[in-house]
N, C-alpha and C. Protein backbone atom coordinates (compact mmCIF):
# COMPACT_ATOMS: atom_id res chain seq x y z
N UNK A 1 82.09 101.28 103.91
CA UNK A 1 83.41 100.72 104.13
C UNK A 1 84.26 100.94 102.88
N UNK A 2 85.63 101.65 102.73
CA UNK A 2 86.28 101.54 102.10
C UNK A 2 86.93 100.59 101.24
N UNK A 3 87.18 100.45 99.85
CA UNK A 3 87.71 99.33 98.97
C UNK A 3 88.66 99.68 98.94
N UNK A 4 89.52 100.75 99.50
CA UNK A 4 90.64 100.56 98.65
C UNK A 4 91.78 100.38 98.99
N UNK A 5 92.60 99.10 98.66
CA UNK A 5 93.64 98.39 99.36
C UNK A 5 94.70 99.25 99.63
N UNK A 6 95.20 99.35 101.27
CA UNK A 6 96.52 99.79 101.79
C UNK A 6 97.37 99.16 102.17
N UNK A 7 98.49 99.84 101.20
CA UNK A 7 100.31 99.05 101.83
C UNK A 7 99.86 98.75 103.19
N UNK A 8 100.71 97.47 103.58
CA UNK A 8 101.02 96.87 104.92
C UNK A 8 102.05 98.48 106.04
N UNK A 9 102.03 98.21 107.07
CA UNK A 9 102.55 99.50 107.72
C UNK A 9 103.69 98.84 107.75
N UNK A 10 104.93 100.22 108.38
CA UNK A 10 106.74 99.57 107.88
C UNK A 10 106.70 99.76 109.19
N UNK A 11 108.04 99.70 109.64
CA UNK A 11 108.98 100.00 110.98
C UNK A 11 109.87 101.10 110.34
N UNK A 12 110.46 101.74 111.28
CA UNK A 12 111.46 102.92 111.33
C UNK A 12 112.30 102.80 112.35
N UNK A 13 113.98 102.46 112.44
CA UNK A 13 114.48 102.25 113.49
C UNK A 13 114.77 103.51 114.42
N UNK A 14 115.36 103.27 115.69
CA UNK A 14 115.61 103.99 116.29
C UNK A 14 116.41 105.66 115.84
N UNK A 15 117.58 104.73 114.69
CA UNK A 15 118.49 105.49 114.06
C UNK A 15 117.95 106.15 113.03
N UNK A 16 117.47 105.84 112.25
CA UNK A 16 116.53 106.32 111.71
C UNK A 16 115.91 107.73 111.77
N UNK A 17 114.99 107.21 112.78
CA UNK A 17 113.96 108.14 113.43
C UNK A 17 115.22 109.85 113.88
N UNK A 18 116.38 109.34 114.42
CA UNK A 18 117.03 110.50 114.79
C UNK A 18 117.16 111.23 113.37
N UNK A 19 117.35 110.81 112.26
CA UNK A 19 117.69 111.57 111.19
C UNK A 19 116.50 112.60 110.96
N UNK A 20 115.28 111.86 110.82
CA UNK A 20 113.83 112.47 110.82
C UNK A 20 113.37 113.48 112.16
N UNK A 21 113.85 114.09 112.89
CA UNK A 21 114.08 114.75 113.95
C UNK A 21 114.62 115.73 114.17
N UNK A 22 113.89 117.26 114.04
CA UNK A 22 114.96 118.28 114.07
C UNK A 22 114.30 118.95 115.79
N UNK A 23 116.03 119.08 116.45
CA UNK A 23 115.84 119.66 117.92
C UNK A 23 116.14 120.77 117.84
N UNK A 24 115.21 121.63 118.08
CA UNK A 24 115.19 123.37 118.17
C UNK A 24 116.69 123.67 118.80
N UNK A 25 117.13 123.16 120.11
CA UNK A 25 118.81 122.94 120.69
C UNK A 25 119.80 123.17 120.05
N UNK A 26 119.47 122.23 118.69
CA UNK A 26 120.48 122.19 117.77
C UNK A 26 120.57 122.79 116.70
N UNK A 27 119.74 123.94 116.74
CA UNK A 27 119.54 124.21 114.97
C UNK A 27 120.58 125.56 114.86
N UNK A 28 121.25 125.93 113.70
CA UNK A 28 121.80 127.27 113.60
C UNK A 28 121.65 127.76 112.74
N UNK A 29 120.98 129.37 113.10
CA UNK A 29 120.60 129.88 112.39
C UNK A 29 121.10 130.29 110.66
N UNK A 30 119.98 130.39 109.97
CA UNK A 30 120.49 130.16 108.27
C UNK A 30 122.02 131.36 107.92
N UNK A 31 121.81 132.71 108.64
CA UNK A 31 123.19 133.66 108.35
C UNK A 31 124.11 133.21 108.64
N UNK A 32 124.42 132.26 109.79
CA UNK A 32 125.89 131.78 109.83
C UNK A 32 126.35 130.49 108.71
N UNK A 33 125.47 129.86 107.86
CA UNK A 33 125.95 129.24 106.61
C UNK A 33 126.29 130.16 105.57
N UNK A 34 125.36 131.06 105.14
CA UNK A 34 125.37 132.12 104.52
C UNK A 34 126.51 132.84 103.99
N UNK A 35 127.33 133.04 105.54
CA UNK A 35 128.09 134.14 106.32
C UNK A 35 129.35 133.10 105.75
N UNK A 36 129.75 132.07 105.80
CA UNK A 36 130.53 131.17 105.95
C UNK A 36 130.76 130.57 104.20
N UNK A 37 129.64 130.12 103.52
CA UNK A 37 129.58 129.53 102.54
C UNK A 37 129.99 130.98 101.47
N UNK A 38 128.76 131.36 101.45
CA UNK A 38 128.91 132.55 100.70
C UNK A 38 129.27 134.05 100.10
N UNK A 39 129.64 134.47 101.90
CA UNK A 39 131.13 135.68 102.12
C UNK A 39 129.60 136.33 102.19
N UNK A 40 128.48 136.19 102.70
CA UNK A 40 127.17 137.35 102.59
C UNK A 40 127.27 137.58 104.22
N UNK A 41 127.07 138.93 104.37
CA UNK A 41 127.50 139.49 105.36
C UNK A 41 126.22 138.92 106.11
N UNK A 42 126.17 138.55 107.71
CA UNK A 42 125.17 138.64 108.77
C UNK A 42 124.23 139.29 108.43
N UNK A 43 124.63 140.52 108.60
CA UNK A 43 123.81 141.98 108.90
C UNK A 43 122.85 141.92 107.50
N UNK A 44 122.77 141.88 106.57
CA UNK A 44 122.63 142.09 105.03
C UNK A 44 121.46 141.24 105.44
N UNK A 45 121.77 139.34 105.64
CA UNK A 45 121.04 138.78 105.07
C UNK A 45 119.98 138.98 106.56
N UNK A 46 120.15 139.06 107.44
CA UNK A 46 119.64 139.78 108.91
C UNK A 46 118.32 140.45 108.11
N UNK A 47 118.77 141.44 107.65
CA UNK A 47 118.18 142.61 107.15
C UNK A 47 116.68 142.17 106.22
N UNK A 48 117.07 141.16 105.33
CA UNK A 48 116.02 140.84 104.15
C UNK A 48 115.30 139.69 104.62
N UNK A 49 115.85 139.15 105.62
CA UNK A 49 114.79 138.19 106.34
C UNK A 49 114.60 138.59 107.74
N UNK A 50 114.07 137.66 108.60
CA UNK A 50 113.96 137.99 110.59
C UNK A 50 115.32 138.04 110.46
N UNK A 51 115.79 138.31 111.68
CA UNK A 51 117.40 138.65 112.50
C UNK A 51 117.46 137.23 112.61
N UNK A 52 116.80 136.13 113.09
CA UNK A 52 117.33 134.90 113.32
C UNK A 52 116.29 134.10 112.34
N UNK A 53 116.54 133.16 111.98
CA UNK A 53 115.75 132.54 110.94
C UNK A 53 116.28 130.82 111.12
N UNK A 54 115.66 129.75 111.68
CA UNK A 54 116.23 128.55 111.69
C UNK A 54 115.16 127.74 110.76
N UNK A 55 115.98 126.80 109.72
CA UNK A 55 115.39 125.80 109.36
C UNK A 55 114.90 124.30 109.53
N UNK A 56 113.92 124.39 110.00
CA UNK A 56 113.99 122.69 110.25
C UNK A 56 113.96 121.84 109.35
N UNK A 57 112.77 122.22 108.56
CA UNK A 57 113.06 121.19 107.31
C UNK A 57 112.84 121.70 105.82
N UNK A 58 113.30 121.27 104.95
CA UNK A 58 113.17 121.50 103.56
C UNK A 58 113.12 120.47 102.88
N UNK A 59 113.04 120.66 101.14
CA UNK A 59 112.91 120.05 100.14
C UNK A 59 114.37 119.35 100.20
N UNK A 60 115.16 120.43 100.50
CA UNK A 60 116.74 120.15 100.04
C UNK A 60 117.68 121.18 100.38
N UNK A 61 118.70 121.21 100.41
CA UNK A 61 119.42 122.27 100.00
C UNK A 61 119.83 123.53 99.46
N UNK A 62 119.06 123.05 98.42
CA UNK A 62 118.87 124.01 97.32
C UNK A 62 117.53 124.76 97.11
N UNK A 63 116.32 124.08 98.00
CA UNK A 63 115.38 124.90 97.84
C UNK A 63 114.93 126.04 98.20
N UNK A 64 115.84 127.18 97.96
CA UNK A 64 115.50 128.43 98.26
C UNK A 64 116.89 129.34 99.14
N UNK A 65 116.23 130.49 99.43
CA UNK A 65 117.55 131.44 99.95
C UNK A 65 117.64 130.97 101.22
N UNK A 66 116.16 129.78 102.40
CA UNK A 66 116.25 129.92 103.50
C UNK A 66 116.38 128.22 103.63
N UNK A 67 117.23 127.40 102.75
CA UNK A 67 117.47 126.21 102.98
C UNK A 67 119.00 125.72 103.03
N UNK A 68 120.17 126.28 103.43
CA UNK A 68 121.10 126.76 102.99
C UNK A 68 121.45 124.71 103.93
N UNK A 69 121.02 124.20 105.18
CA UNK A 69 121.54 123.41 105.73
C UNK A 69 119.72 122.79 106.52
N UNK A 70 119.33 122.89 106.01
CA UNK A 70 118.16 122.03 106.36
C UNK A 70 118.11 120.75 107.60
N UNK A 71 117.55 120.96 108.93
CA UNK A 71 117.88 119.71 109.65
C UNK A 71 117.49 118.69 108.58
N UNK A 72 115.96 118.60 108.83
CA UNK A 72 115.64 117.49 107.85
C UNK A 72 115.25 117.64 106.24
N UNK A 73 116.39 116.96 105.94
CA UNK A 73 115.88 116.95 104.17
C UNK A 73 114.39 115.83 103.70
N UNK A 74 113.53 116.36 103.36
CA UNK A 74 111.92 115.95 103.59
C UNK A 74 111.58 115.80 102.18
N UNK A 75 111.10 114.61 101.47
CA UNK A 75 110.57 114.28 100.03
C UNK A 75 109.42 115.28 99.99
N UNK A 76 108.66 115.69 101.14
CA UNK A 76 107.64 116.95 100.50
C UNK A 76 108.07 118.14 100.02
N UNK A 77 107.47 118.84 99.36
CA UNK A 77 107.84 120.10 99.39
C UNK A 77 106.85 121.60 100.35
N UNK A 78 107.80 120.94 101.47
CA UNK A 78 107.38 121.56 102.39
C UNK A 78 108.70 122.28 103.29
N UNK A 79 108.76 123.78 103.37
CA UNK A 79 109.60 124.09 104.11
C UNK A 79 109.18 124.95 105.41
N UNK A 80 109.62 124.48 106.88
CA UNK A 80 109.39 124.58 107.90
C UNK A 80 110.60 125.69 108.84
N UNK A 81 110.09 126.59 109.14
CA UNK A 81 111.14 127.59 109.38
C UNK A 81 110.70 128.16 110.77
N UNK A 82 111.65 128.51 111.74
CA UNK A 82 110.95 129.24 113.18
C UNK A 82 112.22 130.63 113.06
N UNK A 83 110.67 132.10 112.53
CA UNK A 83 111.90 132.89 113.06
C UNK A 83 111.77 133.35 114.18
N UNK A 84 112.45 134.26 114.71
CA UNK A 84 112.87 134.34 115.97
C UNK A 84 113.44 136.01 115.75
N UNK A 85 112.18 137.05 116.60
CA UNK A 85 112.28 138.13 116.42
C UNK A 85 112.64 138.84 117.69
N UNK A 86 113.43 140.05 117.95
CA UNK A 86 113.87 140.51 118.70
C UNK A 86 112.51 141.51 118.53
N UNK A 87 111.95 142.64 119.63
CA UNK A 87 111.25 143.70 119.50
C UNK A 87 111.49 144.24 118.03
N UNK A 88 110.36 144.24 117.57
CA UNK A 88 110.62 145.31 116.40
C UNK A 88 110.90 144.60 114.94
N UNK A 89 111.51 143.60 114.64
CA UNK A 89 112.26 143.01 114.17
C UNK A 89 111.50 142.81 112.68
N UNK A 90 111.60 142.98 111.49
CA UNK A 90 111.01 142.32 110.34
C UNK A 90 111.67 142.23 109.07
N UNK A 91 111.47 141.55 108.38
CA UNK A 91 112.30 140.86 106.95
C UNK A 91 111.72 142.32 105.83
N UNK A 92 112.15 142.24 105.04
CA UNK A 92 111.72 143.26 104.10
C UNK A 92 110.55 142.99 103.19
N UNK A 93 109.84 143.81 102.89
CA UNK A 93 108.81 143.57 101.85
C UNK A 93 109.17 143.06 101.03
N UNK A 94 108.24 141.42 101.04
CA UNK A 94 108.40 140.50 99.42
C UNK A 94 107.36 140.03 99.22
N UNK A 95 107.27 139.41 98.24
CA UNK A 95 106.13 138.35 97.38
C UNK A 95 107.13 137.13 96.95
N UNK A 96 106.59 135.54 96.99
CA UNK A 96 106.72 134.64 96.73
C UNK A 96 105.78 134.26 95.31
N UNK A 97 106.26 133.86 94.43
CA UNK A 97 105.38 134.09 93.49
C UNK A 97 105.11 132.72 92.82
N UNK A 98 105.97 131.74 93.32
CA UNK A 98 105.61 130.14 92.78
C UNK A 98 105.46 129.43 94.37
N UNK A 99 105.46 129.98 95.09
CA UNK A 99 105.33 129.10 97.01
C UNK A 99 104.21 130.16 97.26
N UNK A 100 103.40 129.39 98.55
CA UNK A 100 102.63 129.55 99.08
C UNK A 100 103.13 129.95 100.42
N UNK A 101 102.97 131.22 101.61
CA UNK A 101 103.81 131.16 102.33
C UNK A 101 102.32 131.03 103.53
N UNK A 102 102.72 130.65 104.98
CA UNK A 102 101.55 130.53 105.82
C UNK A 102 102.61 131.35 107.25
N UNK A 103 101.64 132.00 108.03
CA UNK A 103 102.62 132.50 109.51
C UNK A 103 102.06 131.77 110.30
N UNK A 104 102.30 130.74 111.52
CA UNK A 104 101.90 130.97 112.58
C UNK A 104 102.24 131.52 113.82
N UNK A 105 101.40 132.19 114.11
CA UNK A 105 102.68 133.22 115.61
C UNK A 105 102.36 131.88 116.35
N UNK A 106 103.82 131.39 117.37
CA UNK A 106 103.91 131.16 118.73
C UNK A 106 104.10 131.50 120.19
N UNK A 107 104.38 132.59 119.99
CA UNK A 107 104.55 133.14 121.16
C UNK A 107 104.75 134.73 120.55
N UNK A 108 104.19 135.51 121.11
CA UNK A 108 104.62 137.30 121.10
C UNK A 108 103.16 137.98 120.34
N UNK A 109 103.03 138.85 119.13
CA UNK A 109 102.13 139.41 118.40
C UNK A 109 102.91 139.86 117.44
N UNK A 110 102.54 139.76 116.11
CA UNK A 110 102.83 139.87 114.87
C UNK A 110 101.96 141.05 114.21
N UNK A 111 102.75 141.82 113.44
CA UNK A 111 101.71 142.75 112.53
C UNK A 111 102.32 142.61 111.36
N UNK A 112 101.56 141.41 110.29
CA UNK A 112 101.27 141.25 109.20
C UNK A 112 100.81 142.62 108.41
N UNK A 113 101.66 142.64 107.29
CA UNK A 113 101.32 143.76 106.39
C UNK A 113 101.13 143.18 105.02
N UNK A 114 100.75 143.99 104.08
CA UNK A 114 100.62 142.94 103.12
C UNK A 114 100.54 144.15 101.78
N UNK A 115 100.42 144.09 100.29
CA UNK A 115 99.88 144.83 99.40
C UNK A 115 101.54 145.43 99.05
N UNK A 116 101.62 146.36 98.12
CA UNK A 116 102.86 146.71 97.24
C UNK A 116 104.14 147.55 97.93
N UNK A 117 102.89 148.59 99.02
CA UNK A 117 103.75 149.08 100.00
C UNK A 117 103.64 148.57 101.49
N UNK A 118 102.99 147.51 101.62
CA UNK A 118 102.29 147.12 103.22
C UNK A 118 101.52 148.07 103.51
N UNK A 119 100.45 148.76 102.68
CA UNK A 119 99.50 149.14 103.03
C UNK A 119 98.05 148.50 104.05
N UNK A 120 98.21 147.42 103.84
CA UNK A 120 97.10 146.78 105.01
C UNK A 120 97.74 146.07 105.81
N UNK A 121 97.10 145.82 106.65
CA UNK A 121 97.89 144.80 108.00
C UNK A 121 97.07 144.23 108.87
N UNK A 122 97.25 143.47 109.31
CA UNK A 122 96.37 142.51 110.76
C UNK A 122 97.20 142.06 111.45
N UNK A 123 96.62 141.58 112.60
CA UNK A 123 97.36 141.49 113.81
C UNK A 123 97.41 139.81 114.24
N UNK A 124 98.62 139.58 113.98
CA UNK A 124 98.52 137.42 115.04
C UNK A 124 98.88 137.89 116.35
N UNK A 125 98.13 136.94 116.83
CA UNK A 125 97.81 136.62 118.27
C UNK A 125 98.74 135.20 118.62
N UNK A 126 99.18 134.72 119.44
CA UNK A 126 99.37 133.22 119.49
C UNK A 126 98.43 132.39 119.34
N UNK A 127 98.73 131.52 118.42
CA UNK A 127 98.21 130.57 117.49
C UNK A 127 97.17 130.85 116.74
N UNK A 128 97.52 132.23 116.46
CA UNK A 128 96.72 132.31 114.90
C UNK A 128 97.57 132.40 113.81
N UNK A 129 97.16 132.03 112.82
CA UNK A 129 97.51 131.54 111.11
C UNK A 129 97.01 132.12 110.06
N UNK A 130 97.75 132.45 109.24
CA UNK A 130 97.76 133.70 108.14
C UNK A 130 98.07 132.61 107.06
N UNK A 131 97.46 132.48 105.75
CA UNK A 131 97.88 132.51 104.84
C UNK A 131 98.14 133.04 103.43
N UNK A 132 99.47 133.58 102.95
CA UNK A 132 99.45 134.96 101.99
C UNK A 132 99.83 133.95 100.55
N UNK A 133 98.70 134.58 99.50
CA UNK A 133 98.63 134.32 98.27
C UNK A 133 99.94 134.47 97.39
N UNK A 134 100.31 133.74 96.27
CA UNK A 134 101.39 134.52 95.87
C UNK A 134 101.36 135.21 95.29
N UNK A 135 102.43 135.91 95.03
CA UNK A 135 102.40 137.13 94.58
C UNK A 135 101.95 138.29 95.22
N UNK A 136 101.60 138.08 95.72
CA UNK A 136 101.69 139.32 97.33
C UNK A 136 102.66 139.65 97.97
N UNK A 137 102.95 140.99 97.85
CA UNK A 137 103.92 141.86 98.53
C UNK A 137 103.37 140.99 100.41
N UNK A 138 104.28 141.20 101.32
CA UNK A 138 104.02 140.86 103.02
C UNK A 138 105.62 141.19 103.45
N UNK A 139 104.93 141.06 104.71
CA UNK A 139 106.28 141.03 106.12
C UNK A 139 105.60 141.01 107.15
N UNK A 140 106.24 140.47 108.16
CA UNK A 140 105.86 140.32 109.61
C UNK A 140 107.02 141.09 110.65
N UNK A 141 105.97 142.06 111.55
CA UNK A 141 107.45 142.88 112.74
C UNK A 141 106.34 142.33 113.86
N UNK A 142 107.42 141.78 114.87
CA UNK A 142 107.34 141.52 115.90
C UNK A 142 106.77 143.09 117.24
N UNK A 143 105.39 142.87 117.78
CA UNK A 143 105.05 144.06 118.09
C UNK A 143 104.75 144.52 119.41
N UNK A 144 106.15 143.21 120.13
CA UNK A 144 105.80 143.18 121.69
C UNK A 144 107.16 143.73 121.98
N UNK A 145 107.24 143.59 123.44
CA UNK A 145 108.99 144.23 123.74
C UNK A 145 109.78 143.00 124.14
N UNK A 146 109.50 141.55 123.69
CA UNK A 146 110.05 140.82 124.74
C UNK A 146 110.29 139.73 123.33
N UNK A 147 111.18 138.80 122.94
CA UNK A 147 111.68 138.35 121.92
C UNK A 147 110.15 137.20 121.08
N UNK A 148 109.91 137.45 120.40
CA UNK A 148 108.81 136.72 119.47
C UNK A 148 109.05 135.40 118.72
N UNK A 149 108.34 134.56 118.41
CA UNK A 149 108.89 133.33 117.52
C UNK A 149 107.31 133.08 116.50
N UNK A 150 107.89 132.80 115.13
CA UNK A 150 106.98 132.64 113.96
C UNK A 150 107.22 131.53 113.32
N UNK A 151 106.50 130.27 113.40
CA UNK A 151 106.77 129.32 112.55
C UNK A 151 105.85 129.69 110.99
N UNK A 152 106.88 129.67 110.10
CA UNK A 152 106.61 129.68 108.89
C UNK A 152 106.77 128.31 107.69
N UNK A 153 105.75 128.30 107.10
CA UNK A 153 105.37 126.92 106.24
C UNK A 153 105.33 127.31 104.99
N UNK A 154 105.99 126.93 104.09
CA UNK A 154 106.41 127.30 103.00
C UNK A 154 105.91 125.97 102.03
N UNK A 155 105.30 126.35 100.75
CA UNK A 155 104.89 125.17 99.82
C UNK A 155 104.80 125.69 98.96
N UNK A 156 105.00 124.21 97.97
CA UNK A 156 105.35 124.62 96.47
C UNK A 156 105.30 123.31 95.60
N UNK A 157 105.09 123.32 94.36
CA UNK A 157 105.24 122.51 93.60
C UNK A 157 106.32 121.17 93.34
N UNK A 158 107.48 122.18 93.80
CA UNK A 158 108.78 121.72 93.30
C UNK A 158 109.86 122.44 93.93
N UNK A 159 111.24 121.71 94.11
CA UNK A 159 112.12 122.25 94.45
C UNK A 159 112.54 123.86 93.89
N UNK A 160 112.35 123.52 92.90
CA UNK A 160 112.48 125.24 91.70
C UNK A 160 111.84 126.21 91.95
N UNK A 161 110.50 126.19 92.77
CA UNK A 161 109.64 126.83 92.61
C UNK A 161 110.22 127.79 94.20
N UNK A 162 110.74 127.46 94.75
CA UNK A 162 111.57 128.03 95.93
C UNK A 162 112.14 129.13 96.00
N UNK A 163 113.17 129.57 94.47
CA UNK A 163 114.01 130.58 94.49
C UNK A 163 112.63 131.82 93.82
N UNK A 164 112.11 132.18 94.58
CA UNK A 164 110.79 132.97 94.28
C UNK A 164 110.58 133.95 94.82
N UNK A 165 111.41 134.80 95.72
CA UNK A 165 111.61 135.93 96.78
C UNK A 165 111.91 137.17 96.05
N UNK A 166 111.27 137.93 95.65
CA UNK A 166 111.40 139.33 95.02
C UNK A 166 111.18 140.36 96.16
N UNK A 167 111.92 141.20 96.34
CA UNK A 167 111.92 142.35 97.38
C UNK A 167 110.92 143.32 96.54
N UNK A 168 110.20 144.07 97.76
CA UNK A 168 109.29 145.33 96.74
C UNK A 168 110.59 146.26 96.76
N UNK A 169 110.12 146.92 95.22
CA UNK A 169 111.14 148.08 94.88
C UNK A 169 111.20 148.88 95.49
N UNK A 170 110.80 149.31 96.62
CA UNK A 170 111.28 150.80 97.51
C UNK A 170 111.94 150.15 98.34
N UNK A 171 111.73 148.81 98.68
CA UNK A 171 112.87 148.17 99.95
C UNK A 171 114.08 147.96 98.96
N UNK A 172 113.89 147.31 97.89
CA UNK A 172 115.23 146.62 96.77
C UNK A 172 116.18 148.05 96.68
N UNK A 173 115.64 149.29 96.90
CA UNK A 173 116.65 150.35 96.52
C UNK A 173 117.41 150.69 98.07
N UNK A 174 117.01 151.05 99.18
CA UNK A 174 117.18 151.64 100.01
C UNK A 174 118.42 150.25 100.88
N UNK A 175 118.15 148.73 100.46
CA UNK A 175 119.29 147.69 100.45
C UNK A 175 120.44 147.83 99.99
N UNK A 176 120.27 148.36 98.21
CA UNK A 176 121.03 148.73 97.48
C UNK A 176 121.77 150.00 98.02
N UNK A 177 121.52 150.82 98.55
CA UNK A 177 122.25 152.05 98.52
C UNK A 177 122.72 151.90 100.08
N UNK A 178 122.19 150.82 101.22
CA UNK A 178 123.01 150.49 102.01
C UNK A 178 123.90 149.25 102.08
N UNK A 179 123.92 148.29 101.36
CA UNK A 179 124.78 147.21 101.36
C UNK A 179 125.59 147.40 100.31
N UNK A 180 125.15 147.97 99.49
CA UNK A 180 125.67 147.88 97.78
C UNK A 180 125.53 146.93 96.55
N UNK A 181 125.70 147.19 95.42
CA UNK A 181 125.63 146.04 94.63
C UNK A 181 126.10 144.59 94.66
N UNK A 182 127.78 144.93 94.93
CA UNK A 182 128.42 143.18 95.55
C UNK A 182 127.44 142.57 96.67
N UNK A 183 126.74 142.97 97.48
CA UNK A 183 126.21 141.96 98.77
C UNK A 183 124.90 142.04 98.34
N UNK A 184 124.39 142.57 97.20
CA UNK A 184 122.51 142.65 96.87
C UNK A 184 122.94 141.25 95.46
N UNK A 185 123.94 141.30 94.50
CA UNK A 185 124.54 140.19 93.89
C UNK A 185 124.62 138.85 94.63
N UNK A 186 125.39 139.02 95.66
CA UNK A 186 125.41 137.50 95.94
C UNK A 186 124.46 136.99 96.71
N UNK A 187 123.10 137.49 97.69
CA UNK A 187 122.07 137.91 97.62
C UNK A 187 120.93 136.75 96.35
N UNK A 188 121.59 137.45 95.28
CA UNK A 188 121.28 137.08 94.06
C UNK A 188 121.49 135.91 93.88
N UNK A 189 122.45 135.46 93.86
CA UNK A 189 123.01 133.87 93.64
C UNK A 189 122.36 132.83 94.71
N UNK A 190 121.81 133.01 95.75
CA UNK A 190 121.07 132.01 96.66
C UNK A 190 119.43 132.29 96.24
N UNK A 191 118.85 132.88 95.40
CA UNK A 191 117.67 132.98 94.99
C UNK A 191 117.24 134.02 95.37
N UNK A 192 117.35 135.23 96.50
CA UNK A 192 116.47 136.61 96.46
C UNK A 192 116.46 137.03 94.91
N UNK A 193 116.00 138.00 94.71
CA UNK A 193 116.00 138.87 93.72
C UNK A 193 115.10 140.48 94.56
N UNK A 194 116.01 141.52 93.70
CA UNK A 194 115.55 143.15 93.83
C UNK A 194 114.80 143.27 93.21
N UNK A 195 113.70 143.68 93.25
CA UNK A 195 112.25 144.18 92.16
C UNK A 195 113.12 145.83 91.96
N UNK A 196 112.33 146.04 90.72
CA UNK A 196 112.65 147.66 90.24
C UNK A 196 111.31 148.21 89.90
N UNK A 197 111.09 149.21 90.22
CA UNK A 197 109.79 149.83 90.15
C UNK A 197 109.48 150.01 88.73
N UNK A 198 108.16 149.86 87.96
CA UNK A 198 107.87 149.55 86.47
C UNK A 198 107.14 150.39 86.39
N UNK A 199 106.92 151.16 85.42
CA UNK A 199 105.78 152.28 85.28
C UNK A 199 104.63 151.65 85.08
């Protein structure tokens, strides 16, 4: 039998509880804050993450490039994301290098890639779960013909530890020479960053 004394349990009101509650119905996707707040084009930020990307919950605001309006703002540091892939569809090669990132497919098939160029890969099934180390290059393309959804779980130490998204350098150039410097910059200012290839 356990010794060790637990707080009495609380109540949570009705009203409450709605704040703590994010309805898939209601969520909009992270490019139209983006698009709005920051003058960063759709297409651009489309491009470096899924085509649709909704947040349910975060640290905050500020924790990261994919917390821009968070349903629920959450004392963990835990960020909860459903993307939402058209056929084909995938974010660009990155590594997280202070977060821990996890996939679970819900519906469709995923081909996880992983390593500097996505040289290896495996396949999610619905309701299987991946979790990639940091500092690992990854991406996920949707590998059915019919629209896919990926809840992604994001963890970390700390709010700070969020802005941690480095593109691999053969994707960071081929962005660059299609968006340009102004939209890979401001890009910049919500926490991505371009890797450059190092000898």
């Amino acid at each position: 039998m356990s010794t060790q004394q637990l707080p009495p349990t609380r109540t949570v009101s009705p009203e409450e509880m709605v704040k703590l509650t994010a309805r898939f119905s209601d969520a909009r996707p992270q490019s139209e804050f983006y698009s709005k707040d920051q003058g960063i084009p759709d297409e651009a930020y489309q491009v470096v993450t899924a085509k649709t990307l909704y947040t349910l919950m975060a640290p905050s605001q500020k924790a990261g490039p994919m917390s821009a309006r968070p349903m629920i703002e959450a004392e963990e540091n835990l960020s909860v994301i459903i993307a939402e892939c058209p056929p084909g569809d995938r974010p660009m090669l990155h590594a997280h290098f202070h977060t821990v990132e996890h996939f679970f497919c819900l519906r469709g098939r995923f081909r996880i890639r992983w390593g500097d160029e996505g040289e290896h890969e495996t396949i999610l099934e619905p309701f299987d779960l991946i979790r990639i180390p940091k500092g690992v290059c990854r991406d996920f393309t949707n590998i059915t013909n019919e629209t896919a959804h990926l809840l992604v779980l994001i963890t970390g130490k700390n709010e700070a530890d969020y802005n941690d998204i480095g593109f691999a350098p053969s994707e960071s150039k081929l962005f660059k020479d299609r968006f340009g410097d102004a939209v890979s910059e401001k890009l910049e200012t919500i926490g991505f960053s371009f890797l450059e290839k190092t000898e």
